[in-house]
Protein backbone atom coordinates (compact mmCIF):
# COMPACT_ATOMS: atom_id res chain seq x y z
CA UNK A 1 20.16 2.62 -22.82
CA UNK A 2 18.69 -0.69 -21.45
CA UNK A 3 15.73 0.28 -18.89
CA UNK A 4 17.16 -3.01 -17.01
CA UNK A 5 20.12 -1.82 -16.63
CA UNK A 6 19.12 1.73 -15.14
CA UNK A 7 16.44 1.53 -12.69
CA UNK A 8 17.81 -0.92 -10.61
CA UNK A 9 16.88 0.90 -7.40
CA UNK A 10 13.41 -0.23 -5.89
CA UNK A 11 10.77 1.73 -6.27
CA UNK A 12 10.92 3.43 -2.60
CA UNK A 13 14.50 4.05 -2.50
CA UNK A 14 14.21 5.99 -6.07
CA UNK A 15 10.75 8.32 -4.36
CA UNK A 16 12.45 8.56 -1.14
CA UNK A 17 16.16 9.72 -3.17
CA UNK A 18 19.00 11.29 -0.64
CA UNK A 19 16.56 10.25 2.49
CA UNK A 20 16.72 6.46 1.70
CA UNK A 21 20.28 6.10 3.36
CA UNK A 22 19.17 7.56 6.85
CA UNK A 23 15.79 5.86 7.20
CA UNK A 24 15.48 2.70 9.44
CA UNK A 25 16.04 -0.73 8.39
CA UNK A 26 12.73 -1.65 9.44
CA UNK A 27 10.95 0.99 6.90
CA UNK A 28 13.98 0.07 4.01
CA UNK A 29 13.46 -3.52 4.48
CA UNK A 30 9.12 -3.85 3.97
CA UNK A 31 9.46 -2.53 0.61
CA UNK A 32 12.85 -2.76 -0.76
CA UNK A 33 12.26 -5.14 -3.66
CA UNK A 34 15.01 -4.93 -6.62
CA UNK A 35 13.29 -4.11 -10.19
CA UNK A 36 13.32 -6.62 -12.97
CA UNK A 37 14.10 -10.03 -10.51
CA UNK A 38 11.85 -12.51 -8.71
CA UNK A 39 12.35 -10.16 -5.21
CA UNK A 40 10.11 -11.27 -2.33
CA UNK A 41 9.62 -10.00 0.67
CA UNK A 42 7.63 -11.99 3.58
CA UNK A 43 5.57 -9.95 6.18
CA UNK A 44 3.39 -11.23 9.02
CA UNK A 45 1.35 -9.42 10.96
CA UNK A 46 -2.54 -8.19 12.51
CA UNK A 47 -4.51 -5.56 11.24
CA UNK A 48 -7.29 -3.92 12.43
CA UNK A 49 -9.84 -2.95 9.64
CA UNK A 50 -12.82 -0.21 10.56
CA UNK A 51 -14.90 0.84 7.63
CA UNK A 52 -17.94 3.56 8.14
CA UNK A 53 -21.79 2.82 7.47
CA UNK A 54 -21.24 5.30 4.35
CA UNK A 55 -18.26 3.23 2.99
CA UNK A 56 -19.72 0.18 3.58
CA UNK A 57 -22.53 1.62 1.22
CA UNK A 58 -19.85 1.94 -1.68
CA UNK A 59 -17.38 -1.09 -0.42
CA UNK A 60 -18.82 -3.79 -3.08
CA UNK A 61 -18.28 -1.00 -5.82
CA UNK A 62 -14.92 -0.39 -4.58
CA UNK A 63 -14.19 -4.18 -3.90
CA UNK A 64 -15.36 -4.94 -7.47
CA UNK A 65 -12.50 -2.93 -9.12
CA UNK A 66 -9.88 -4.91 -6.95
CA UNK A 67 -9.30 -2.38 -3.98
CA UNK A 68 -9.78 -2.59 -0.06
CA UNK A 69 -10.51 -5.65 2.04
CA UNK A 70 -13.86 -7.24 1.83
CA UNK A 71 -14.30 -6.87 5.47
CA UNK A 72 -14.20 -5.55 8.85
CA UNK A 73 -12.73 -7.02 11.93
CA UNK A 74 -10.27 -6.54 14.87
CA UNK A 75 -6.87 -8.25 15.24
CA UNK A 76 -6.88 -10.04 11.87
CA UNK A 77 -3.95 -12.25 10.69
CA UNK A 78 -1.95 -10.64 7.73
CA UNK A 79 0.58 -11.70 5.20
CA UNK A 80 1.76 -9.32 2.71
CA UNK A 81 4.28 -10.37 0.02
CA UNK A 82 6.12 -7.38 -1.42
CA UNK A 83 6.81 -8.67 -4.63
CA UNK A 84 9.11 -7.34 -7.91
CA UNK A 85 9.02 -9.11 -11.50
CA UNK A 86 11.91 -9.91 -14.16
CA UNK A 87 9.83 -7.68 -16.69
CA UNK A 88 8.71 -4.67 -14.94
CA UNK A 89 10.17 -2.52 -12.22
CA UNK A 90 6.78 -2.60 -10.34
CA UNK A 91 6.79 -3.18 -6.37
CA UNK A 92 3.31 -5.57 -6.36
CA UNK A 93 1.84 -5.63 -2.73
CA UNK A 94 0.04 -8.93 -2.58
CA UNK A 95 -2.07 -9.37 0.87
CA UNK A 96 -3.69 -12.06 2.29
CA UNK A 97 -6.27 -11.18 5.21
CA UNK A 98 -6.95 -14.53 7.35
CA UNK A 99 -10.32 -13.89 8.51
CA UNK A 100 -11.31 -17.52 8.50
CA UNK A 101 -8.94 -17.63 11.50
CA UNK A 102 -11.03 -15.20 13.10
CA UNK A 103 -14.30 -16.22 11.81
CA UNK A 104 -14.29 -20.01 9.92
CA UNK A 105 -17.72 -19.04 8.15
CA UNK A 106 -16.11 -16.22 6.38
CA UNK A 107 -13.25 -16.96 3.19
CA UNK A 108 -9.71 -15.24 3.52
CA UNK A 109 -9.57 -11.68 1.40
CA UNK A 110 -7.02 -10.48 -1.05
CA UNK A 111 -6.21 -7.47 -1.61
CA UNK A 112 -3.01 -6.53 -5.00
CA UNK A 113 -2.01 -3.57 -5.97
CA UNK A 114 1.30 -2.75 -8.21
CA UNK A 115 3.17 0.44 -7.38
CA UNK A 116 5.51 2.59 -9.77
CA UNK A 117 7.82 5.66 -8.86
CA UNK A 118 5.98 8.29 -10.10
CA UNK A 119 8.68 11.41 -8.99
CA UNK A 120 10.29 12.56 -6.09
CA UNK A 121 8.39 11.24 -2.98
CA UNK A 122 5.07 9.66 -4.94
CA UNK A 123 4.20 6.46 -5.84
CA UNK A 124 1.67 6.16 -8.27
CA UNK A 125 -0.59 2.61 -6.96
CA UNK A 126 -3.25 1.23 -9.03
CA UNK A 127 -5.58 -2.42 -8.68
CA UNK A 128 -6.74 -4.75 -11.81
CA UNK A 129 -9.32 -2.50 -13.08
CA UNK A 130 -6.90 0.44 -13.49
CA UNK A 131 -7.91 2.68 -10.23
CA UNK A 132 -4.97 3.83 -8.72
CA UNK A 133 -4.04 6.29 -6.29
CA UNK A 134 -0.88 8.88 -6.12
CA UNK A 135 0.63 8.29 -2.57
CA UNK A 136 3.28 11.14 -1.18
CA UNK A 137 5.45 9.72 0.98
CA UNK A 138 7.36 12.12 3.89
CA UNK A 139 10.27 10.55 6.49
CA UNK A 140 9.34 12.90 9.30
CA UNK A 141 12.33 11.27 10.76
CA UNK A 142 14.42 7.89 10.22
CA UNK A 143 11.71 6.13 12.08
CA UNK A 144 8.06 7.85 10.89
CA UNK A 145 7.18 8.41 7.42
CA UNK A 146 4.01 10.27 6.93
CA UNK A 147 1.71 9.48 4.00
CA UNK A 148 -0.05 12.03 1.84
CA UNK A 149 -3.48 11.93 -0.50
CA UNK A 150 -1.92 13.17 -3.92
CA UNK A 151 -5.45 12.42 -6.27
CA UNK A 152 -6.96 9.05 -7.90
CA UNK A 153 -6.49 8.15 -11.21
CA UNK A 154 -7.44 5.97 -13.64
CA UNK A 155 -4.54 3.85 -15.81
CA UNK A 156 -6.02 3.32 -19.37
CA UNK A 157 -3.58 2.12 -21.68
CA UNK A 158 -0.47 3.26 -19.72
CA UNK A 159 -2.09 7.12 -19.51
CA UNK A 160 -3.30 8.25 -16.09
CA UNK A 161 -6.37 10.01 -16.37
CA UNK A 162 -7.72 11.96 -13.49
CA UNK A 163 -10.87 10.79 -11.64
CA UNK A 164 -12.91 13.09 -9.02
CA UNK A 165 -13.16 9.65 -6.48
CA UNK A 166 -12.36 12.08 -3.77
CA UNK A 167 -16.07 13.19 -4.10
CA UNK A 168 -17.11 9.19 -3.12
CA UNK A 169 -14.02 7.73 -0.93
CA UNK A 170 -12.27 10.96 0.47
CA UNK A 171 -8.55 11.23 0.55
CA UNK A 172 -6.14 9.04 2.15
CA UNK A 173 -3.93 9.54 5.15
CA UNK A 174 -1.37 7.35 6.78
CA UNK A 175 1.23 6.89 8.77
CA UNK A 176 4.74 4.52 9.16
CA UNK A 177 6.74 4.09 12.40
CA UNK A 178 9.60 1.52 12.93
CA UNK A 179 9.60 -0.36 16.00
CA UNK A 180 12.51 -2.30 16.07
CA UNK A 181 15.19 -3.51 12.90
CA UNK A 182 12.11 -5.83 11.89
CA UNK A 183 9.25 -4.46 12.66
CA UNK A 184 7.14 -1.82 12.04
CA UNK A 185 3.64 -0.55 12.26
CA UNK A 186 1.58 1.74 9.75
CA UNK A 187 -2.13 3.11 9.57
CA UNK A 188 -3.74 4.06 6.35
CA UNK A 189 -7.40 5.21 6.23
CA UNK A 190 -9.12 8.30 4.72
CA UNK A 191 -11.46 11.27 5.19
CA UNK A 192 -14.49 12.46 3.84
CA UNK A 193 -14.67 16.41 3.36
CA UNK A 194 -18.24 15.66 3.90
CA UNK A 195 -18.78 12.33 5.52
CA UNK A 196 -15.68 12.21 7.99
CA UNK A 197 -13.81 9.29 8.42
CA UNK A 198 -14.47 6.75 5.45
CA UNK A 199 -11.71 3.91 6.41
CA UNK A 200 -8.73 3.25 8.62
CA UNK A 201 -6.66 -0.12 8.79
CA UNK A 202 -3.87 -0.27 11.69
CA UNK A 203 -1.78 -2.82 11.39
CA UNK A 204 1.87 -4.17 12.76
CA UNK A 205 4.04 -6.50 10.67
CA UNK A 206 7.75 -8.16 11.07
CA UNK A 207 9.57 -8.74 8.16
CA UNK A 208 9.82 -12.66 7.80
CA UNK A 209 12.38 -12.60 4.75
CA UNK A 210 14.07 -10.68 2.32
């Protein structure tokens, strides 16, 4: 059976199954890109980003495999374009931190990752170089969906091989919360069993188009 013609559901709605239909429109609408068309999705937003001495240690390593922001800051301009693609049924997150309209001397950072339903509540996320991440997803209720550190990976020919980066970056924690039928805020970070807090980001976006 054509692939095309099965998986027509976007990425979130398939992890999320029988909960999709009760969750807000604000946390349907940031991510609910249909598979296998030219989908886009507009947000625009702030975001906080607050990395630790330690990560800032490993940051250029992590940078250089396509991850994370480049850098630190308070109340940063954000747009993030949830994107899907005739030939896949990916969800791509493309952001764009402003920071030259916070500081001019420093040059805007991007930050792409492409996300694929990996079973029932987990999205398996991975950057250029093949690192990825499996994220569990939770709706604690229509409006909060908690997110879960499920192990990193790395994607080498289309198999996922398991990688001990929990050792270097810790494991990730987040949160969702819908504010209103457009917007929503979310906070995504992670902790160190030995080092403590690694990373957070806290950011608020509206949905600018579907």
């Amino acid at each position: 059976m054509d692939k095309k013609k099965t998986d027509k559901k976007a990425v979130f709605e398939r992890i999320y199954g029988e909960e999709w239909h009760r969750l807000h429109p604000a946390i349907k609408g940031h991510t609910n890109a249909i598979p296998f068309t030219n989908d886009v999705i507009t947000l625009k937003g702030t975001i906080d980003i607050e990395y630790s001495p330690m990560m800032k240690l490993v940051l250029p390593f992590v940078r250089f495999t396509g991850a994370l922001m480049p850098y630190d800051g308070k109340n940063i301009p954000c747009t993030t374009y949830i994107k899907s693609e005739e030939n896949s049924d990916a969800v791509i997150f493309d952001r764009v931190i402003h920071y030259s309209k916070v500081d001019p001397k420093k040059e805007d950072g991007h930050f792409t990752s492409r996300m694929f339903y990996h079973g029932p509540n987990t999205i398996a996320e991975f950057v250029k170089m093949g690192v990825g991440i499996y994220v569990k997803y939770f709706p604690e209720s229509d409006k909060d969906i908690s997110l879960d550190h499920g192990g990193y990976f790395w994607n080498i020919l289309g198999f996922k091989i398991p990688v001990p980066l929990g050792f270097i970056l810790g494991d990730l924690y987040g949160e969702e919360e819908a504010l209103s039928e457009d917007t929503y805020r979310m906070v995504a970070g992670s902790k160190h069993f030995l080092f403590g807090q690694m990373f957070e980001y806290r950011a608020k976006f509206k949905i600018e188009k579907e």
